[in-house]
C-alpha atoms as a PDB file:
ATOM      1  CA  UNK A   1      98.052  68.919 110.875  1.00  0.00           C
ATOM      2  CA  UNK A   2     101.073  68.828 113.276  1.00  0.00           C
ATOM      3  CA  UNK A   3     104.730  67.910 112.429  1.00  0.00           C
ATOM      4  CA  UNK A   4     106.938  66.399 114.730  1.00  0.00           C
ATOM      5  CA  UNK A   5     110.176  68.657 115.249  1.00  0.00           C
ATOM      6  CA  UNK A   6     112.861  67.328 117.087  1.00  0.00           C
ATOM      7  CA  UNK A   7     114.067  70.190 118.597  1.00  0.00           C
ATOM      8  CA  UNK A   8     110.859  71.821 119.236  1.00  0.00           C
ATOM      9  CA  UNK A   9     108.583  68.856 119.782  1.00  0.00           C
ATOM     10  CA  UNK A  10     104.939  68.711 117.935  1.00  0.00           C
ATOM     11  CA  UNK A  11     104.368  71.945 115.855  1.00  0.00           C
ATOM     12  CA  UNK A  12     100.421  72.390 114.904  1.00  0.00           C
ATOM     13  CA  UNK A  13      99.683  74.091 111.278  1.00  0.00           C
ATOM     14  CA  UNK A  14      96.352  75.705 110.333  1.00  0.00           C
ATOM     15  CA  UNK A  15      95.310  76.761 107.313  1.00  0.00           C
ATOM     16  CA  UNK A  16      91.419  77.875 107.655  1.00  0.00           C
ATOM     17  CA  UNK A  17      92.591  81.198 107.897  1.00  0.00           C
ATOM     18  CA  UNK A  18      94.199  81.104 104.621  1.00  0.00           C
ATOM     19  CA  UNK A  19      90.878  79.899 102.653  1.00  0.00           C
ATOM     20  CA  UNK A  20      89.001  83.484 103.109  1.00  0.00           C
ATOM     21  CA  UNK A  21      87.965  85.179  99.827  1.00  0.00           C
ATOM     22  CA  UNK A  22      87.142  82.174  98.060  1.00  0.00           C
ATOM     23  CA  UNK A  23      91.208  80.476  98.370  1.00  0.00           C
ATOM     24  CA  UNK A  24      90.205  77.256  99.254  1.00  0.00           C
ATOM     25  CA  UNK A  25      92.091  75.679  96.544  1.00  0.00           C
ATOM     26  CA  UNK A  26      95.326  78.242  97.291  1.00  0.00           C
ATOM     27  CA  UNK A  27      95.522  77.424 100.560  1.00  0.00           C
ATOM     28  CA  UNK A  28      95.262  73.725 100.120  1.00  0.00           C
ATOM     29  CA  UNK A  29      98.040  73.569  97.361  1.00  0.00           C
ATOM     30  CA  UNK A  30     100.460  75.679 100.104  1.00  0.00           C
ATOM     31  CA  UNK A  31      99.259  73.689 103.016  1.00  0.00           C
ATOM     32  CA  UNK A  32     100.277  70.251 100.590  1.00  0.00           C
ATOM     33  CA  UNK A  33     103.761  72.395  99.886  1.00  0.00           C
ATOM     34  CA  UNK A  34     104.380  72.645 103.715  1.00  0.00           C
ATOM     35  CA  UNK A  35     103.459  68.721 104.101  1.00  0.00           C
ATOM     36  CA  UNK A  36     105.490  67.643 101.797  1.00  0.00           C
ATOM     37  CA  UNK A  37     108.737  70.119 103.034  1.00  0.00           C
ATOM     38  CA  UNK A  38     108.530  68.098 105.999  1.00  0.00           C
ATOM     39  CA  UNK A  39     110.712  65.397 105.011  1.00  0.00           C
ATOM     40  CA  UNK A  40     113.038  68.540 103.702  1.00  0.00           C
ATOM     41  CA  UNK A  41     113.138  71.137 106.542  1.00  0.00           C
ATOM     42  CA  UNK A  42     112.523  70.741 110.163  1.00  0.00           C
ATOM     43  CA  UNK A  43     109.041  71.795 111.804  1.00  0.00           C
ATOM     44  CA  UNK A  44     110.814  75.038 113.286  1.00  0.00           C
ATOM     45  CA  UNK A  45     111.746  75.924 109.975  1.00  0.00           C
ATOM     46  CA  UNK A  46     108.189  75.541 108.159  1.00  0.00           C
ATOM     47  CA  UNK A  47     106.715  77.303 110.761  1.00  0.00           C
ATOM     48  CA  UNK A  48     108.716  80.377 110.259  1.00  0.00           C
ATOM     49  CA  UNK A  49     107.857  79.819 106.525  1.00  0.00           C
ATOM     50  CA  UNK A  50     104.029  80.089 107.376  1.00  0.00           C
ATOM     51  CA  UNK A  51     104.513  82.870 109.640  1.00  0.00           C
ATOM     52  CA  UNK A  52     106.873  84.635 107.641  1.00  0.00           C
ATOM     53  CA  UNK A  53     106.553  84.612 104.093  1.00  0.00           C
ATOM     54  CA  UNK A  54     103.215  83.105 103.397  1.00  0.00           C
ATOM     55  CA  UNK A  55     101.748  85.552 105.750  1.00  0.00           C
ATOM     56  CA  UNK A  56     102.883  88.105 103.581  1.00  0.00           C
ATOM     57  CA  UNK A  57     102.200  86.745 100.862  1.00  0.00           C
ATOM     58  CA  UNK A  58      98.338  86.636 101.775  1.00  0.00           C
ATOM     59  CA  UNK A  59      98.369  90.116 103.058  1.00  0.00           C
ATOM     60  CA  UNK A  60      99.439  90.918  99.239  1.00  0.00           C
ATOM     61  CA  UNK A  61      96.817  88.651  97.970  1.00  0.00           C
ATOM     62  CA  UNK A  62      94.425  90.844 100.277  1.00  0.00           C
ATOM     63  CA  UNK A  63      95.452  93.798  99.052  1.00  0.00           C
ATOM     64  CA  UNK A  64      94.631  92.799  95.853  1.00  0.00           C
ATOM     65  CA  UNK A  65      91.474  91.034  96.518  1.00  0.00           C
ATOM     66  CA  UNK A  66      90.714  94.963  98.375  1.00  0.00           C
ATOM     67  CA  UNK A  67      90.571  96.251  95.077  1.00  0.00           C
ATOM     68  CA  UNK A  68      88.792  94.122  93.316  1.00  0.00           C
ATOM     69  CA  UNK A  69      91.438  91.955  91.933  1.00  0.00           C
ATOM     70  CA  UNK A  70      91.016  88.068  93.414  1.00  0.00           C
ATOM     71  CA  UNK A  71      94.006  85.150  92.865  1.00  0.00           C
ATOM     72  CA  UNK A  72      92.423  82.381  94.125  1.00  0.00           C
ATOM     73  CA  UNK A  73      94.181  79.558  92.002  1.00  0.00           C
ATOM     74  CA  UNK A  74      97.486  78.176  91.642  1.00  0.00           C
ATOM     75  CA  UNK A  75      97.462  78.776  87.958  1.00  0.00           C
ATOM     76  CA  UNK A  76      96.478  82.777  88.456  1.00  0.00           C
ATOM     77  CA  UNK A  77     100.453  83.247  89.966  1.00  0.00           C
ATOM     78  CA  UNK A  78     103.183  84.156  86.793  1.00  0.00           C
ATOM     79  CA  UNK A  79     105.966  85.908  87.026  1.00  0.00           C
ATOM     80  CA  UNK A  80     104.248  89.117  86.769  1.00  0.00           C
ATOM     81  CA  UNK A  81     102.388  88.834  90.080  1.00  0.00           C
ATOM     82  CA  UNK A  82     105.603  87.433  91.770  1.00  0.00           C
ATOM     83  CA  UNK A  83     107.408  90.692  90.165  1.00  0.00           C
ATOM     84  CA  UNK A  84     104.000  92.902  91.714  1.00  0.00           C
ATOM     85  CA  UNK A  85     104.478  91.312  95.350  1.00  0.00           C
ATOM     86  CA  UNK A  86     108.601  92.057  95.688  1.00  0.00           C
ATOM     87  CA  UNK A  87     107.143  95.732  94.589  1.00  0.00           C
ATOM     88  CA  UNK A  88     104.481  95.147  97.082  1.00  0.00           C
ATOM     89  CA  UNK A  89     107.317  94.227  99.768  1.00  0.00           C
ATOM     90  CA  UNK A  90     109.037  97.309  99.150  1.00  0.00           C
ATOM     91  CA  UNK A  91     106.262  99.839 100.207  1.00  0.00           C
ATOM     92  CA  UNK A  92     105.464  97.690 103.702  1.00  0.00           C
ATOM     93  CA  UNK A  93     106.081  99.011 107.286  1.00  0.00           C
ATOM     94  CA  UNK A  94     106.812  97.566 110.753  1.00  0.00           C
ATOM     95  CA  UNK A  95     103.568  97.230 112.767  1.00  0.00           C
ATOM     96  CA  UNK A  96     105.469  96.914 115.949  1.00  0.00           C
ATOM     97  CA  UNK A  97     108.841  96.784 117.915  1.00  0.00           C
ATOM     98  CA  UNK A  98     111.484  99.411 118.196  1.00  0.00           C
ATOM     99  CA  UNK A  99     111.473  99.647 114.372  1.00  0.00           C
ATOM    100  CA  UNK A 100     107.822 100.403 114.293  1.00  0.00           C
ATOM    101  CA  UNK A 101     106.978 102.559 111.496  1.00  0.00           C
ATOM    102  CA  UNK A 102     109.804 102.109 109.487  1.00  0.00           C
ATOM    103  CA  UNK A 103     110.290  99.790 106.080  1.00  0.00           C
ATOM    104  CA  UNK A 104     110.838  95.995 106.141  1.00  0.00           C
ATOM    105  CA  UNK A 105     114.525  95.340 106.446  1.00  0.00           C
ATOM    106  CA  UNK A 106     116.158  93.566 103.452  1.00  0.00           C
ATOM    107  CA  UNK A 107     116.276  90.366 105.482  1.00  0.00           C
ATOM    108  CA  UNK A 108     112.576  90.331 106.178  1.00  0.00           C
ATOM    109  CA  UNK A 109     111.399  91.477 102.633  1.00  0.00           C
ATOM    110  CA  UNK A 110     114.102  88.386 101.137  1.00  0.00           C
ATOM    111  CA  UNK A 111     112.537  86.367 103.605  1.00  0.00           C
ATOM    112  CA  UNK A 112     109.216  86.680 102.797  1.00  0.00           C
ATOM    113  CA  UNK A 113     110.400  86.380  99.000  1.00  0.00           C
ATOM    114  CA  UNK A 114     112.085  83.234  99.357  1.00  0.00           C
ATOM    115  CA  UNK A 115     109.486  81.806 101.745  1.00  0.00           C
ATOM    116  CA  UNK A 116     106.991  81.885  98.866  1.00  0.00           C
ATOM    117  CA  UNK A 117     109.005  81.101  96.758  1.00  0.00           C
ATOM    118  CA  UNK A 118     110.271  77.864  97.908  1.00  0.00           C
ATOM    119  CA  UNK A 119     106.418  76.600  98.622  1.00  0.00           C
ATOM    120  CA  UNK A 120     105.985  77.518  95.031  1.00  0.00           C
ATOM    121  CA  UNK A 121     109.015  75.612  93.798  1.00  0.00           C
ATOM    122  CA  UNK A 122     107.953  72.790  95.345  1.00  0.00           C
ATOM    123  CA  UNK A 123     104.098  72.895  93.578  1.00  0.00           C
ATOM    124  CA  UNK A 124     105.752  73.567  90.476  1.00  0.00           C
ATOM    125  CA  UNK A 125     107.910  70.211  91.282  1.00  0.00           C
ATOM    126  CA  UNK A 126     104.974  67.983  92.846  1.00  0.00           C
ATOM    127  CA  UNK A 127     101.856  69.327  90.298  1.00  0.00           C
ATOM    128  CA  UNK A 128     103.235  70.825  87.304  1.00  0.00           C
ATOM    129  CA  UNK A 129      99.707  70.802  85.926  1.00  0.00           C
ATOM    130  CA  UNK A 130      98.262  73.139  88.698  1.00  0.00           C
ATOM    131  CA  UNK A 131     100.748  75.934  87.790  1.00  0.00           C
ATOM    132  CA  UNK A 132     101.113  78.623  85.509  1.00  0.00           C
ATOM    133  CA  UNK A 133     103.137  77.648  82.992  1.00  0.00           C
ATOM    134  CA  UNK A 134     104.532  81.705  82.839  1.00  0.00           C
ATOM    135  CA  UNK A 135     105.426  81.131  86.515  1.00  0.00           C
ATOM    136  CA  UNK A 136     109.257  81.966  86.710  1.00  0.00           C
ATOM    137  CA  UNK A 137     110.925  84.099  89.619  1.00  0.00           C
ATOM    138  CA  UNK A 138     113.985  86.848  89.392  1.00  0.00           C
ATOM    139  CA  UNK A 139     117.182  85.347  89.662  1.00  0.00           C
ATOM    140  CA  UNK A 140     118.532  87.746  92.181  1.00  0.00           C
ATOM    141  CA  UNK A 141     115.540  89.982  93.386  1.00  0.00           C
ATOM    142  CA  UNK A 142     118.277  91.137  96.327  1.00  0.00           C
ATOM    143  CA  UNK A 143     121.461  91.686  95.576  1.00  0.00           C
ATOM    144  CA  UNK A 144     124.158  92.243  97.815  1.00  0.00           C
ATOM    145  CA  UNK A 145     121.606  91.112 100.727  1.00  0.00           C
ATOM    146  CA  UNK A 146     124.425  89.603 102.584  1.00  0.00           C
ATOM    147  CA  UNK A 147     126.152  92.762 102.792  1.00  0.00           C
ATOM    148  CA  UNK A 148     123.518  94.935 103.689  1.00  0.00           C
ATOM    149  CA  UNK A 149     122.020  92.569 106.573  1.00  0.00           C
ATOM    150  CA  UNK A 150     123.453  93.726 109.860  1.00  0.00           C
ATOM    151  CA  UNK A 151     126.356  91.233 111.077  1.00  0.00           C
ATOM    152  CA  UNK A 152     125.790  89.292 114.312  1.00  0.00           C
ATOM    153  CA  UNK A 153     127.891  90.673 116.824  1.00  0.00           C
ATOM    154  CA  UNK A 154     130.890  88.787 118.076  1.00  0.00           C
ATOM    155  CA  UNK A 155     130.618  86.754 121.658  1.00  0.00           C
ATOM    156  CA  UNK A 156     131.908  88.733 124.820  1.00  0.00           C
ATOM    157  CA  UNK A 157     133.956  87.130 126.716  1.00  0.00           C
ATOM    158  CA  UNK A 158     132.041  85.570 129.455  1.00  0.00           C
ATOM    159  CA  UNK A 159     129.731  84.411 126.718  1.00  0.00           C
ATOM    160  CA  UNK A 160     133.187  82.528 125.132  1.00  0.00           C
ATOM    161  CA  UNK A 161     134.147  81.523 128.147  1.00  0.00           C
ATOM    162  CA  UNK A 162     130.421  79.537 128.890  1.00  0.00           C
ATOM    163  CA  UNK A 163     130.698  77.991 125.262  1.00  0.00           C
ATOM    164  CA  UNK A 164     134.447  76.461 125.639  1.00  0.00           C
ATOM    165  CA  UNK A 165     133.456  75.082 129.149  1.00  0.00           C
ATOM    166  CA  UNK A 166     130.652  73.272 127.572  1.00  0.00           C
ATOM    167  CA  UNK A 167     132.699  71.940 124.935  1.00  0.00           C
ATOM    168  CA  UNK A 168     135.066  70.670 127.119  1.00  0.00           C
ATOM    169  CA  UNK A 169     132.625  68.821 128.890  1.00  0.00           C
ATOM    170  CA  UNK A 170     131.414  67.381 125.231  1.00  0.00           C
ATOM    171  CA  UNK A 171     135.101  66.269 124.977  1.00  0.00           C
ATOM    172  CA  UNK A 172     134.766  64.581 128.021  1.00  0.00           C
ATOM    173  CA  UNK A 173     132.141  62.779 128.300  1.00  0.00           C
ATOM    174  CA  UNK A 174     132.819  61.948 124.447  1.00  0.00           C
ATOM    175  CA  UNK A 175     136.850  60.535 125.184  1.00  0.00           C
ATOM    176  CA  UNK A 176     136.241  59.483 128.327  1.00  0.00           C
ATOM    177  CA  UNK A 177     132.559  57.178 127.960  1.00  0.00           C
ATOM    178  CA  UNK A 178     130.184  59.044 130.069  1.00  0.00           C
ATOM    179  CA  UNK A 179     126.634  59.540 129.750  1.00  0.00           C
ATOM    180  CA  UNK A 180     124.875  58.565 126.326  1.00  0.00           C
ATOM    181  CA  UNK A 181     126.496  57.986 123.176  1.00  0.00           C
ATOM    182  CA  UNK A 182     126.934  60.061 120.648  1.00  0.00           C
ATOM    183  CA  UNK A 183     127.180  59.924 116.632  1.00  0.00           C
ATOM    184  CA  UNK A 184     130.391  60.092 114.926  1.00  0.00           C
ATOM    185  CA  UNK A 185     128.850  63.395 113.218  1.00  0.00           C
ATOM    186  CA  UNK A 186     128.171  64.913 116.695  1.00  0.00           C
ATOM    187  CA  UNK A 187     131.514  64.303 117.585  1.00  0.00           C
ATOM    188  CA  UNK A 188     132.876  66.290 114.439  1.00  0.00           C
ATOM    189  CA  UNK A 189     130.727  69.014 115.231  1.00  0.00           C
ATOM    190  CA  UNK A 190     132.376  69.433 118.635  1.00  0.00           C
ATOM    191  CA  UNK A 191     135.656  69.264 117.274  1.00  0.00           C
ATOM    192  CA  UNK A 192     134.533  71.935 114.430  1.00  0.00           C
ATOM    193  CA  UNK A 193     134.004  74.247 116.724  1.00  0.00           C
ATOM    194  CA  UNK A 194     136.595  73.963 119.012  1.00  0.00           C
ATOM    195  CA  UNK A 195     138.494  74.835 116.313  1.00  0.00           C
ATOM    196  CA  UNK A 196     136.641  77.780 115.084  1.00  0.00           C
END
């Protein structure tokens, strides 16, 4: 199916690869999650939820399947699987990039947690009846994430200097009627960050 993302136009979702090893109904239920997250979260956003933490997710579900161990039903994931895959997240490595080799970072192994975990929230929501009913998640399987994520580095100066001249061509056009209109909410944005 494809959803329509404002930003980033139409934004095309396939799950066929997801139904290997006998998950046909696994991959349906998470396809229906990511459906129904569309009136919720922008196409961008679901996207990097497929790539990101369902991806993972099935790589774990591989793993298992490798040795002999197959979840192929809503119903088969409890908490003690969920607890399995953030041990699971722990032991993986970088493929590529400069970090190639080394562990996931704590933003990309709380990603692909909370990915997963929000399609699963939302099953649990839609069809209670298809879950496990021992299906519960760790309140804080990360903590002090926000601390250990590397900060964004602060805006040089030409970088400042591109953002306030576009800002204060927002204010113009905005005070002064030029081109199209704009919402009152996109007009408090602009001011919001002018100020910050």
């Amino acid at each position: 199916f494809n959803i329509d993302c404002p930003h980033h136009g139409k934004i095309k979702f396939d799950f066929n690869p997801y139904r290997e090893n006998g998950r046909d109904d696994l991959a349906g239920h998470l396809r229906d999650a990511i459906w129904s997250l569309r009136h919720e979260a922008v196409g961008a956003t679901l996207r990097g939820i497929e790539g990101g933490g369902l991806r993972y997710f099935w790589r774990f579900l591989d793993d298992l399947h490798a040795v002999g161990e197959s979840i192929t039903r809503l119903d088969q994931i409890d908490r003690k699987l969920m607890d399995r895959y953030l041990a699971w997240l722990e032991l993986q490595v970088v493929f590529r990039g400069k970090t190639k080799g080394q562990r996931l970072s704590v933003a990309v192994k709380k990603k692909g947690f909370d990915d997963i975990k929000a399609l699963l929230t939302n099953r649990q929501k839609r069809v209670p009846v298809a879950m496990s009913p021992a299906l519960s998640f760790p309140r804080n399987p990360f903590p002090n994430s926000n601390q250990l994520i590397p900060k964004r580095e602060a805006y040089s100066a030409s970088e400042q200097k591109r953002i306030v001249d576009a800002l204060n061509q927002d204010l113009r056009s905005i005070h002064g009627g030029e081109g199209e209109p704009v919402t009152p909410l996109q007009v408090l944005a602009v001011h919001l960050i002018l100020l910050a």
